[in-house]
PDB file of N, CA and C in Angstrom:
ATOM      1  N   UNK A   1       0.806  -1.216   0.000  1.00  0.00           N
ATOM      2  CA  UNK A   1       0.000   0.000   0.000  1.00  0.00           C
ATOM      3  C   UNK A   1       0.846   1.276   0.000  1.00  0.00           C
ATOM      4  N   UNK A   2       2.098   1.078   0.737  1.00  0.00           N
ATOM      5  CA  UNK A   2       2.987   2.459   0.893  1.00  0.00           C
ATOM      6  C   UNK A   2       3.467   3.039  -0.419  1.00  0.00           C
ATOM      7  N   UNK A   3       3.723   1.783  -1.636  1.00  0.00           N
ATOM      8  CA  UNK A   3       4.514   1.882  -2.713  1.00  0.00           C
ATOM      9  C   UNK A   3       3.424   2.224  -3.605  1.00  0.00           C
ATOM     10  N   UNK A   4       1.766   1.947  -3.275  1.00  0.00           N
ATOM     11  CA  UNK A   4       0.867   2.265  -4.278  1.00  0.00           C
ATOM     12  C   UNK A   4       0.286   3.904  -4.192  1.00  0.00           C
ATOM     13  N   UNK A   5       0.188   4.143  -2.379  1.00  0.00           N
ATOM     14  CA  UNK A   5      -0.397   5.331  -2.848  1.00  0.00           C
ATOM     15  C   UNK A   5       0.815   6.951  -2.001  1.00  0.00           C
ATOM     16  N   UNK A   6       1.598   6.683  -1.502  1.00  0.00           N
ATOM     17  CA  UNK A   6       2.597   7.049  -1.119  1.00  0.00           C
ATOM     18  C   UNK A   6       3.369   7.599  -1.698  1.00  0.00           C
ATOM     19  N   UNK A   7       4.331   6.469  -2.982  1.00  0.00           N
ATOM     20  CA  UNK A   7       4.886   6.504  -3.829  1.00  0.00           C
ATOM     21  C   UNK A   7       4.573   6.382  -5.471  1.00  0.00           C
ATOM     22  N   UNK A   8       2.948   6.481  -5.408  1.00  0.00           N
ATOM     23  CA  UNK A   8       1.821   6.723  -6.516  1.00  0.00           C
ATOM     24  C   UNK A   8       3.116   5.426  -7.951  1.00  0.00           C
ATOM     25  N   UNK A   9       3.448   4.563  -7.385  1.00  0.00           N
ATOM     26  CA  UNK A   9       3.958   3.817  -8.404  1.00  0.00           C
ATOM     27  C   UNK A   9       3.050   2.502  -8.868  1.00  0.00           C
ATOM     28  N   UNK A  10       2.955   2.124 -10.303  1.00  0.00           N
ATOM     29  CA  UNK A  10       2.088   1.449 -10.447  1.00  0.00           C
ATOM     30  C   UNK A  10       1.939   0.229 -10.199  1.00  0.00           C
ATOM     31  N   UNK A  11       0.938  -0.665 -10.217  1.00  0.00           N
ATOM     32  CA  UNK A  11       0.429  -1.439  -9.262  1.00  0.00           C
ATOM     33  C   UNK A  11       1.284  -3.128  -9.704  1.00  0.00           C
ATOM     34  N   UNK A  12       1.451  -3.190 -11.019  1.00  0.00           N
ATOM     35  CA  UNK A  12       2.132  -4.380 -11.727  1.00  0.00           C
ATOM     36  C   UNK A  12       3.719  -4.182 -11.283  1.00  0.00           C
ATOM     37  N   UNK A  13       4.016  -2.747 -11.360  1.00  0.00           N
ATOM     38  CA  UNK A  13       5.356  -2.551 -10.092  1.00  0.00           C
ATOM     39  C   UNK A  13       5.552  -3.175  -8.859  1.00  0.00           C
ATOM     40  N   UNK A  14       4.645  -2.230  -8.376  1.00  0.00           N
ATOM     41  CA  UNK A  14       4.687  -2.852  -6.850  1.00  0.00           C
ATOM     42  C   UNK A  14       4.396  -4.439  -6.123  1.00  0.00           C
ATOM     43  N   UNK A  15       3.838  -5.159  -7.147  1.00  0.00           N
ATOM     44  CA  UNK A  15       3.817  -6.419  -6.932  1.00  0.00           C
ATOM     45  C   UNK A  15       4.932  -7.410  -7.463  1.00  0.00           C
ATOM     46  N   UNK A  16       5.508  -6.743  -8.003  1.00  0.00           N
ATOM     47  CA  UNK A  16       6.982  -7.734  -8.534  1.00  0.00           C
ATOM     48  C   UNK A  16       8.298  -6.975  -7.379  1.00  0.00           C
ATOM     49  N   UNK A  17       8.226  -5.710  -7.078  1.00  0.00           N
ATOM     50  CA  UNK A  17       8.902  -5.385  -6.245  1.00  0.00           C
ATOM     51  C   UNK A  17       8.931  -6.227  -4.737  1.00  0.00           C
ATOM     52  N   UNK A  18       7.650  -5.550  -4.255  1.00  0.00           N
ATOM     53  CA  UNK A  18       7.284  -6.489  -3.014  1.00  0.00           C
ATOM     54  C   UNK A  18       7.606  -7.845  -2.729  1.00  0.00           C
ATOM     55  N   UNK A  19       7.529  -8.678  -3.834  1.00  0.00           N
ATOM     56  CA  UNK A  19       7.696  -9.945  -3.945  1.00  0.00           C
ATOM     57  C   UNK A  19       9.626 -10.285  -4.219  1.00  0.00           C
ATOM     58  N   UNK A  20      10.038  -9.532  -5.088  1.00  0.00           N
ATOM     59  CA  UNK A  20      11.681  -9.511  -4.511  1.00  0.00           C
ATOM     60  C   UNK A  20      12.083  -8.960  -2.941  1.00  0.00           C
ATOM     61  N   UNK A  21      11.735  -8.267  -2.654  1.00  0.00           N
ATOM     62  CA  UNK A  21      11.991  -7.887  -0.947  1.00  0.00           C
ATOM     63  C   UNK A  21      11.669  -8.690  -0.182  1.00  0.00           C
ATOM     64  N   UNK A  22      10.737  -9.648  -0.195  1.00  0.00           N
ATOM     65  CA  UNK A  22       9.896 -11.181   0.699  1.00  0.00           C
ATOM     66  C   UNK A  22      11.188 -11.932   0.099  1.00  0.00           C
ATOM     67  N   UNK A  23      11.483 -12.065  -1.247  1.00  0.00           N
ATOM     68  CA  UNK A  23      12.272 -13.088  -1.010  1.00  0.00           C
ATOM     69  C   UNK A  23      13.781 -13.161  -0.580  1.00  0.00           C
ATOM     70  N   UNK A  24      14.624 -11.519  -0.165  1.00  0.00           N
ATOM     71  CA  UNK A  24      16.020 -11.700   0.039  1.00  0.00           C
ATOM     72  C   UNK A  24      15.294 -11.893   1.803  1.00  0.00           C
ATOM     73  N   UNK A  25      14.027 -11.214   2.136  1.00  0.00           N
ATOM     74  CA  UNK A  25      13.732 -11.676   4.183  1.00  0.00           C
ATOM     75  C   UNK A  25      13.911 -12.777   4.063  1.00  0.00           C
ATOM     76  N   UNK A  26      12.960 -13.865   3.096  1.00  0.00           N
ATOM     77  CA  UNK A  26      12.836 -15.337   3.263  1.00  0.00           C
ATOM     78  C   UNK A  26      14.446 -15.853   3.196  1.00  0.00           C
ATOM     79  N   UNK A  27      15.261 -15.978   2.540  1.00  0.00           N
ATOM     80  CA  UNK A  27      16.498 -16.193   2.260  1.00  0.00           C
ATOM     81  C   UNK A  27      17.056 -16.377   3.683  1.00  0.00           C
ATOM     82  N   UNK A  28      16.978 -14.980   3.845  1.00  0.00           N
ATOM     83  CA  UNK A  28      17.660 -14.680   4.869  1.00  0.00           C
ATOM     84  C   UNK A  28      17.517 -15.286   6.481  1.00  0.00           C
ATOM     85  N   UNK A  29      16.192 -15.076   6.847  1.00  0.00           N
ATOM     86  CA  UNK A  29      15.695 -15.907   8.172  1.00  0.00           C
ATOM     87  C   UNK A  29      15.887 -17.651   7.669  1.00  0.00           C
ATOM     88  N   UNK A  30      15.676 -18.293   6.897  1.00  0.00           N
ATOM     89  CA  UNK A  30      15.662 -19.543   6.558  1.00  0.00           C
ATOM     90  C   UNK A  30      17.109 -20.037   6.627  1.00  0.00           C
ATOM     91  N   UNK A  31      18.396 -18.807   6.395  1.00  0.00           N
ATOM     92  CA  UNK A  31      19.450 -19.349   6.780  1.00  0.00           C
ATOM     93  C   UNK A  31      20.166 -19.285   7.612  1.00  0.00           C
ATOM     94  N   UNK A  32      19.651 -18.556   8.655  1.00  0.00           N
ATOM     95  CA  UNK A  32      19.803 -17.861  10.039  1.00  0.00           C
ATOM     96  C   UNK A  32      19.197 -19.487  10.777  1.00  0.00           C
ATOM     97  N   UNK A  33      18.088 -19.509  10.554  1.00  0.00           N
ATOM     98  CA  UNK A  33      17.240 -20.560  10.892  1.00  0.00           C
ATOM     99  C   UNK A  33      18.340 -22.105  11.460  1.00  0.00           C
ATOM    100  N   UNK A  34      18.264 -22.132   9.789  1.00  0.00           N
ATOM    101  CA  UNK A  34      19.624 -23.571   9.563  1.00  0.00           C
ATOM    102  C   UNK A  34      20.708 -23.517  10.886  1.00  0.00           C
ATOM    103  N   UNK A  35      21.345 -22.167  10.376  1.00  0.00           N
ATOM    104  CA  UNK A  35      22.542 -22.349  10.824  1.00  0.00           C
ATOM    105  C   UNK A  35      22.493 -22.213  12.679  1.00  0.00           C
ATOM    106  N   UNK A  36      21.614 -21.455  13.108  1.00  0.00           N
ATOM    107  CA  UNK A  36      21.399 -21.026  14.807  1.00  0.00           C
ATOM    108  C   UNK A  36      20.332 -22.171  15.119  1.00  0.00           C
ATOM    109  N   UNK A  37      19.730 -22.574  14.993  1.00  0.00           N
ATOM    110  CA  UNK A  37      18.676 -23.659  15.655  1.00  0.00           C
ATOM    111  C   UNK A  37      18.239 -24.855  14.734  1.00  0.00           C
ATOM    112  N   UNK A  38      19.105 -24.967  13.897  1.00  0.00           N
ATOM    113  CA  UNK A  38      18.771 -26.332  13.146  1.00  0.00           C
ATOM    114  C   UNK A  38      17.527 -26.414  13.448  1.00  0.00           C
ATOM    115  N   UNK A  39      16.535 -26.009  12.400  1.00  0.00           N
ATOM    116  CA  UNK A  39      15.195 -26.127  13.002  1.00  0.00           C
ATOM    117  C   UNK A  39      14.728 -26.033  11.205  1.00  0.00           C
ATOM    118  N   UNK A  40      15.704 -26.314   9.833  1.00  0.00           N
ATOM    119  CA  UNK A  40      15.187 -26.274   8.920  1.00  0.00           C
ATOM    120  C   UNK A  40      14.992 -27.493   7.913  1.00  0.00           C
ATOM    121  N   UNK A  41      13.602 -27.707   7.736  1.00  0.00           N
ATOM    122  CA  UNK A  41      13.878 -29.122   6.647  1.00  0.00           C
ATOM    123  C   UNK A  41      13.913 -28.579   5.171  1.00  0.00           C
ATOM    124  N   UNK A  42      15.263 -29.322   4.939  1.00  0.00           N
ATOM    125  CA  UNK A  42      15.669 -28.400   3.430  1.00  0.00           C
ATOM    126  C   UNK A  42      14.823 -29.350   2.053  1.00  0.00           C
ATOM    127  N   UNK A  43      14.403 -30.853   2.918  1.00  0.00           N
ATOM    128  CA  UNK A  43      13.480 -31.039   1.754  1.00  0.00           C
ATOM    129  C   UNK A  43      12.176 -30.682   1.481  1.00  0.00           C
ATOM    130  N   UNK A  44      11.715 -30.253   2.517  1.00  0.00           N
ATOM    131  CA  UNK A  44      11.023 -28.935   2.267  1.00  0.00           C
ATOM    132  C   UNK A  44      10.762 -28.027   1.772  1.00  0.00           C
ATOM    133  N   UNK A  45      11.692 -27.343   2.246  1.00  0.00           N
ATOM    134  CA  UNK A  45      12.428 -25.942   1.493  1.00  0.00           C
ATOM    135  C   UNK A  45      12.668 -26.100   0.326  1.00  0.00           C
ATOM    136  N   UNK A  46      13.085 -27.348  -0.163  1.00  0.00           N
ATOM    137  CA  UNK A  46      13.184 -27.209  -1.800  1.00  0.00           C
ATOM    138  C   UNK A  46      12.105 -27.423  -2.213  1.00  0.00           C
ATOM    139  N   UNK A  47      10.944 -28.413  -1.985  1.00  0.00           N
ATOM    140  CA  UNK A  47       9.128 -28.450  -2.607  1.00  0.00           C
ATOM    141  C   UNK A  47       8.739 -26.854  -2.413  1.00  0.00           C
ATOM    142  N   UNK A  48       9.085 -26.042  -1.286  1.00  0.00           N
ATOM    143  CA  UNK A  48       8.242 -24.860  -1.345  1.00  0.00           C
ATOM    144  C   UNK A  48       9.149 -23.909  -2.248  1.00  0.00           C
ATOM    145  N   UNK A  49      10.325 -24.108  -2.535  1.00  0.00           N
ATOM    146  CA  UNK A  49      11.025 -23.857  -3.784  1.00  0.00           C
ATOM    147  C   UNK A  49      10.183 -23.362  -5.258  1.00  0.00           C
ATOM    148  N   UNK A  50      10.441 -25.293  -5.239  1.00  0.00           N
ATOM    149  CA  UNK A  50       9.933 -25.546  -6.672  1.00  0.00           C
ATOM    150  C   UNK A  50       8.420 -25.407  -6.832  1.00  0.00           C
ATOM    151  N   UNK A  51       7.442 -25.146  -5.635  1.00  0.00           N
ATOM    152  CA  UNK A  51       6.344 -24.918  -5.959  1.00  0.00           C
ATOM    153  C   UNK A  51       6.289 -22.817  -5.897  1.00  0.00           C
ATOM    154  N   UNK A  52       7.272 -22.094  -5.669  1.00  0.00           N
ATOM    155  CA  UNK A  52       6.862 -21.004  -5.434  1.00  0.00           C
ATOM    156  C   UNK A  52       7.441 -20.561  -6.601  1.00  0.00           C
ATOM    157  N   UNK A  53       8.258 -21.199  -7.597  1.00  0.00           N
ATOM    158  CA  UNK A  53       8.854 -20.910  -8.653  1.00  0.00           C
ATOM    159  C   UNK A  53       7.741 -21.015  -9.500  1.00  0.00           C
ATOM    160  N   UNK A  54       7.043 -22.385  -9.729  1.00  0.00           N
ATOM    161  CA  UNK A  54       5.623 -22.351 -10.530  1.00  0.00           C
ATOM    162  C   UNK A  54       4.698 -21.326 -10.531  1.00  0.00           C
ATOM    163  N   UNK A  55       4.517 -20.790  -9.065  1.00  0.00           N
ATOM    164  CA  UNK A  55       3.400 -19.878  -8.649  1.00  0.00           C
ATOM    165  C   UNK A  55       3.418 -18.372  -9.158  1.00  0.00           C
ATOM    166  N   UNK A  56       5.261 -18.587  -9.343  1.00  0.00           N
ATOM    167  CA  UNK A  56       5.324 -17.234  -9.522  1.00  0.00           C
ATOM    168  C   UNK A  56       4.879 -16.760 -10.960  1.00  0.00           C
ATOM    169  N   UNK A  57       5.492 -17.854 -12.357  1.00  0.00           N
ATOM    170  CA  UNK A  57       5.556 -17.615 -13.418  1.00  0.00           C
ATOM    171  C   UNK A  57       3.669 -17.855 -13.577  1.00  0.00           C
ATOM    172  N   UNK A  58       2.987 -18.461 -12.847  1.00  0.00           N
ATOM    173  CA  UNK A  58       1.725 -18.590 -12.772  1.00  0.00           C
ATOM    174  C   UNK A  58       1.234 -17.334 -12.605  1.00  0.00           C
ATOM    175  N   UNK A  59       1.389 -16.669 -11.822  1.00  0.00           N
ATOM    176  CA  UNK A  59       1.480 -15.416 -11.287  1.00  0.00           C
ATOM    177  C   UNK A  59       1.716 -14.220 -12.169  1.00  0.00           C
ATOM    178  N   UNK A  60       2.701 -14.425 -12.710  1.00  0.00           N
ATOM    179  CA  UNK A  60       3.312 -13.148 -13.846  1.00  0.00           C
ATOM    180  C   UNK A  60       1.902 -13.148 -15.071  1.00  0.00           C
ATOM    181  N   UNK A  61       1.837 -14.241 -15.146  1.00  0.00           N
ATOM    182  CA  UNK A  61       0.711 -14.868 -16.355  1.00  0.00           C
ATOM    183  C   UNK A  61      -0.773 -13.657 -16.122  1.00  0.00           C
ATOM    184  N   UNK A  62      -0.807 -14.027 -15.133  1.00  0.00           N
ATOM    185  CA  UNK A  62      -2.407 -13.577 -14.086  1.00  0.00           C
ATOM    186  C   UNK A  62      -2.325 -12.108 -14.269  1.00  0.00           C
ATOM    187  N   UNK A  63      -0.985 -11.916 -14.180  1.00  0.00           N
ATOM    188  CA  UNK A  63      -0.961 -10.048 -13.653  1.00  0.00           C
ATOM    189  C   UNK A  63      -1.006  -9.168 -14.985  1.00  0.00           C
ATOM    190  N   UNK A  64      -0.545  -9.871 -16.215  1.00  0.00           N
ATOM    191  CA  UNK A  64      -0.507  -9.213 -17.380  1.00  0.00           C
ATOM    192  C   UNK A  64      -1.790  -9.228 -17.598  1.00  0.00           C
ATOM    193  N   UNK A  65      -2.882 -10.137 -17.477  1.00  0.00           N
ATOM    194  CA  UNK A  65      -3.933 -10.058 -18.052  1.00  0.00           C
ATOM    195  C   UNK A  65      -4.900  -9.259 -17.492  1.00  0.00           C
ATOM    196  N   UNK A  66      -4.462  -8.291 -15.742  1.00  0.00           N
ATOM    197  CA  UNK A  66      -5.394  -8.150 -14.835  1.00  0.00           C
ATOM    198  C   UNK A  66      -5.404  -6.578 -15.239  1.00  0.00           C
ATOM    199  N   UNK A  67      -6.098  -5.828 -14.716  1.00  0.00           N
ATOM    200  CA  UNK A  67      -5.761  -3.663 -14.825  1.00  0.00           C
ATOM    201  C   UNK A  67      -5.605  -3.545 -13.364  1.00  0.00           C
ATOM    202  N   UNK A  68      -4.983  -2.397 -13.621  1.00  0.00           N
ATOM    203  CA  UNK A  68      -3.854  -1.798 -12.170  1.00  0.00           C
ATOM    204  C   UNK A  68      -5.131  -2.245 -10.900  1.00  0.00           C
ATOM    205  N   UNK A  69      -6.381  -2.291 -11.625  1.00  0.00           N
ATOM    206  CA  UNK A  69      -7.368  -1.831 -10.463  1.00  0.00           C
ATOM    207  C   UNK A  69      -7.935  -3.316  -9.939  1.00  0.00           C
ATOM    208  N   UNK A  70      -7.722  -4.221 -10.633  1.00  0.00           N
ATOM    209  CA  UNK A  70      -8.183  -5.648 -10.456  1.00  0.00           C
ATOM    210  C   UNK A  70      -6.993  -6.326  -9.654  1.00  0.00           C
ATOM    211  N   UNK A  71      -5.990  -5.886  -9.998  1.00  0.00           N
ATOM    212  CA  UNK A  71      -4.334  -6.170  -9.217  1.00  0.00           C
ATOM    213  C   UNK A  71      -4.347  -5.454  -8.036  1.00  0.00           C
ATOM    214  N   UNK A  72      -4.939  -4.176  -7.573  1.00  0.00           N
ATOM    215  CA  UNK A  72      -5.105  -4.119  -6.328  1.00  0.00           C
ATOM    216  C   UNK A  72      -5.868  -4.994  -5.525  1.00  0.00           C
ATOM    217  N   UNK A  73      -7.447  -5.235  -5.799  1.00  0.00           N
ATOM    218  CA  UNK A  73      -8.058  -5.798  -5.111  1.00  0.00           C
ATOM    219  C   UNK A  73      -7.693  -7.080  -4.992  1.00  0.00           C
ATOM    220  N   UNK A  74      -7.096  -7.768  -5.574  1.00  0.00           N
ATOM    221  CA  UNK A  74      -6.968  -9.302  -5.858  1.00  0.00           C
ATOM    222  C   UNK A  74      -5.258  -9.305  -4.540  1.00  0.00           C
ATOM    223  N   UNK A  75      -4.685  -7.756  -4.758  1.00  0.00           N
ATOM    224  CA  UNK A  75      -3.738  -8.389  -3.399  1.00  0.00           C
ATOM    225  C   UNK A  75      -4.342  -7.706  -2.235  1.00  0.00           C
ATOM    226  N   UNK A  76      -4.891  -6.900  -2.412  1.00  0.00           N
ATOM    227  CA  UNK A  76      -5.686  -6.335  -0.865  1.00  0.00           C
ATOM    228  C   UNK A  76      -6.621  -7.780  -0.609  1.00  0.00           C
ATOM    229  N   UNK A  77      -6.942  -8.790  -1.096  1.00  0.00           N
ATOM    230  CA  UNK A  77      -7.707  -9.793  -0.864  1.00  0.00           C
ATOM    231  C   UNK A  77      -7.050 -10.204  -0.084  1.00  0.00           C
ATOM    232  N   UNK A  78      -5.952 -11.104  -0.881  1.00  0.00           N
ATOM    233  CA  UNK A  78      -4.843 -11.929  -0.260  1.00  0.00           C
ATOM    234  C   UNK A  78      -4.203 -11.204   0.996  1.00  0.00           C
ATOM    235  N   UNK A  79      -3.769 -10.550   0.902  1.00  0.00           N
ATOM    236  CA  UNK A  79      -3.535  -9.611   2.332  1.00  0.00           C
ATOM    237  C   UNK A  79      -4.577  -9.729   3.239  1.00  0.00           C
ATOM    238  N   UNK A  80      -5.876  -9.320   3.244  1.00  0.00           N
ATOM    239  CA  UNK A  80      -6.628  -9.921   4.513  1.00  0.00           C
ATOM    240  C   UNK A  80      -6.589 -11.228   4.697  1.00  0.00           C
ATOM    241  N   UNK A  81      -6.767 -12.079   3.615  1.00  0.00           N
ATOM    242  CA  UNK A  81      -6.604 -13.391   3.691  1.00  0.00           C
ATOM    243  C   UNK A  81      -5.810 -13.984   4.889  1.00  0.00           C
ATOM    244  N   UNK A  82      -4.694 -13.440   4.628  1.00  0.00           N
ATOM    245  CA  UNK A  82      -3.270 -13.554   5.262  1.00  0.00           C
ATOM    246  C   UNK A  82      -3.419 -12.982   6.138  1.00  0.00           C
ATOM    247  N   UNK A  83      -4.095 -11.816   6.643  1.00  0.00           N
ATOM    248  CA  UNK A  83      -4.499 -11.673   8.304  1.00  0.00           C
ATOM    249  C   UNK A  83      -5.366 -12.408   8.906  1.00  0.00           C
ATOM    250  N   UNK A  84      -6.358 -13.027   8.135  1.00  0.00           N
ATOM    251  CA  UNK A  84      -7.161 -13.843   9.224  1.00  0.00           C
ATOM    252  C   UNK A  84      -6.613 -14.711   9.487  1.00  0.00           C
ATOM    253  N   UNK A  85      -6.094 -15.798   8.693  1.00  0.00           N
ATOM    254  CA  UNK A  85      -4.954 -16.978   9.061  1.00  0.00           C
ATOM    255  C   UNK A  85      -4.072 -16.575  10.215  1.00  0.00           C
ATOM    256  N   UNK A  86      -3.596 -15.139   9.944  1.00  0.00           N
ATOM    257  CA  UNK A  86      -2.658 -15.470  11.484  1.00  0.00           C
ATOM    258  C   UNK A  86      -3.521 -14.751  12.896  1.00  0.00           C
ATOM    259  N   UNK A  87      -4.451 -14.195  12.365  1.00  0.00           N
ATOM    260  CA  UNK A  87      -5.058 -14.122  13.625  1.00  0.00           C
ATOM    261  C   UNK A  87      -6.275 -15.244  13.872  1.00  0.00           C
ATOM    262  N   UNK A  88      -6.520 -15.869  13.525  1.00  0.00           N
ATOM    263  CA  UNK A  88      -6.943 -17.353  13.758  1.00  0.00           C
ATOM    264  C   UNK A  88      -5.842 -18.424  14.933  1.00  0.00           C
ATOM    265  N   UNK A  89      -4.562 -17.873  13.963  1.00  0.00           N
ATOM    266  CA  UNK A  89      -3.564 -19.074  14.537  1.00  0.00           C
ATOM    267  C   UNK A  89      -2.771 -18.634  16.068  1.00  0.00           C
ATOM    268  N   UNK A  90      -3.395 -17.393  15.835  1.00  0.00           N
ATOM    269  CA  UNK A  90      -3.068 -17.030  17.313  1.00  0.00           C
ATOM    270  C   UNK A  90      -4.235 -17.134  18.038  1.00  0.00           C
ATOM    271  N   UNK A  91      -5.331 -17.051  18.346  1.00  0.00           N
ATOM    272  CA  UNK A  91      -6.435 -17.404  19.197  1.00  0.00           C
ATOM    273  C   UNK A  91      -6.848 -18.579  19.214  1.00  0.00           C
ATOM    274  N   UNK A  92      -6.461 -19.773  18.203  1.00  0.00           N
ATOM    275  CA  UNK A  92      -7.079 -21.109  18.389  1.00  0.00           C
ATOM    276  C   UNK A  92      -5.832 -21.890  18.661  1.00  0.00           C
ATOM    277  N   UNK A  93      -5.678 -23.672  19.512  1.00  0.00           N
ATOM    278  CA  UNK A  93      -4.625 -24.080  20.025  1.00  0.00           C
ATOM    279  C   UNK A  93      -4.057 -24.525  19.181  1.00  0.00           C
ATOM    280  N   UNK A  94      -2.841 -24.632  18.716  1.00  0.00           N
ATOM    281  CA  UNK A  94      -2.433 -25.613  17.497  1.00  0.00           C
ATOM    282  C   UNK A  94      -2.915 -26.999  17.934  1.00  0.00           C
ATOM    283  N   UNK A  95      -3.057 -27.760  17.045  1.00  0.00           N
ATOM    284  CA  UNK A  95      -3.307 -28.667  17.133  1.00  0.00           C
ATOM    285  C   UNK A  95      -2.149 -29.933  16.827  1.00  0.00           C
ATOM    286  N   UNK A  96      -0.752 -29.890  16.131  1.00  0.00           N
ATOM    287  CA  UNK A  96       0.240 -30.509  15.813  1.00  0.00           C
ATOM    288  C   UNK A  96       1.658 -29.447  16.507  1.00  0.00           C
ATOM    289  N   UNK A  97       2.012 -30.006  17.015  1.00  0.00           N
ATOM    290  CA  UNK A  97       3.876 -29.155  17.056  1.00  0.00           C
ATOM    291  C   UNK A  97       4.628 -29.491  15.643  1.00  0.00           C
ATOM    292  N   UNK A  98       4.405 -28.308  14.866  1.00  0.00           N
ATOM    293  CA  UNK A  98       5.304 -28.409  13.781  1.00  0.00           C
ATOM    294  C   UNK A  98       7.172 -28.491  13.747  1.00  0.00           C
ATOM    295  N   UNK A  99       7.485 -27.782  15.100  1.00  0.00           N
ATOM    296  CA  UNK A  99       8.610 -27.309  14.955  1.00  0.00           C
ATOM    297  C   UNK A  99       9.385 -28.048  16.505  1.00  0.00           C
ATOM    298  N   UNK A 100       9.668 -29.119  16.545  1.00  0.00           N
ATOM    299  CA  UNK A 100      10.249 -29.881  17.581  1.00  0.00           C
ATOM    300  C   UNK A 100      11.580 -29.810  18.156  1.00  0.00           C
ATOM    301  N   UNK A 101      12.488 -28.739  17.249  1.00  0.00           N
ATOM    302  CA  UNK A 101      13.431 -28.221  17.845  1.00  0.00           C
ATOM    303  C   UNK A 101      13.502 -26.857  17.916  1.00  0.00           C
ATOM    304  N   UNK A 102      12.889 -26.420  19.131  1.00  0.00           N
ATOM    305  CA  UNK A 102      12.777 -24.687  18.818  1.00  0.00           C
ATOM    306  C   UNK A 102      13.931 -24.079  19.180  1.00  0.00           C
ATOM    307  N   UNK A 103      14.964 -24.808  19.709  1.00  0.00           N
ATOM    308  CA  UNK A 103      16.055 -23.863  19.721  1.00  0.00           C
ATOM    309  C   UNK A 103      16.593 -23.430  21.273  1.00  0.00           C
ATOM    310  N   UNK A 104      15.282 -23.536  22.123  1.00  0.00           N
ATOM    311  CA  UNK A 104      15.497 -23.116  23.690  1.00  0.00           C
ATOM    312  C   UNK A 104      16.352 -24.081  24.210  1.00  0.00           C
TER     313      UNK A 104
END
């Protein structure tokens, strides 16, 4: 939102931008991760790889065909989306321990 109406830059911008900046954070905590709490499964990490590589060029596909104004709403979607999930996952109990070496 800062880069759309802030920095009035356009909207097929700001979604390829945004999405390089997520991925040098992701990089980065995932190898922090590894290396301080061995807490990373890299065969994992490579399926969410090779599936975020698909998603993306899936993705590029979607955005050429969309207008600046259909590309907002479609990530202002996903963005709430992505808030209810984590505020869900904070008020309800997990139900599995995903992460069995936390590091403490």
């Amino acid at each position: 939102p800062v880069m759309v109406y802030l920095l009035r830059m356009p909207m097929h911008v700001v979604v390829g931008t945004s999405l390089f900046q997520i991925l040098f954070t992701c990089v980065n905590v995932t190898i922090m991760q590894a290396h301080t709490n061995h807490t990373v499964d890299f065969i994992l990490a490579l399926i969410l790889l090779l599936g975020s590589t698909l998603g993306a060029q899936i993705g590029a596909m979607i955005s050429k065909r969309l207008k600046g104004d259909q590309l907002k709403i479609l990530l202002a979607s996903i963005v709430l989306l992505v808030m209810v999930k984590m505020l869900l996952s904070l008020l309800l109990p997990p139900h599995i321990m995903l992460a069995y070496k936390g590091g403490h």
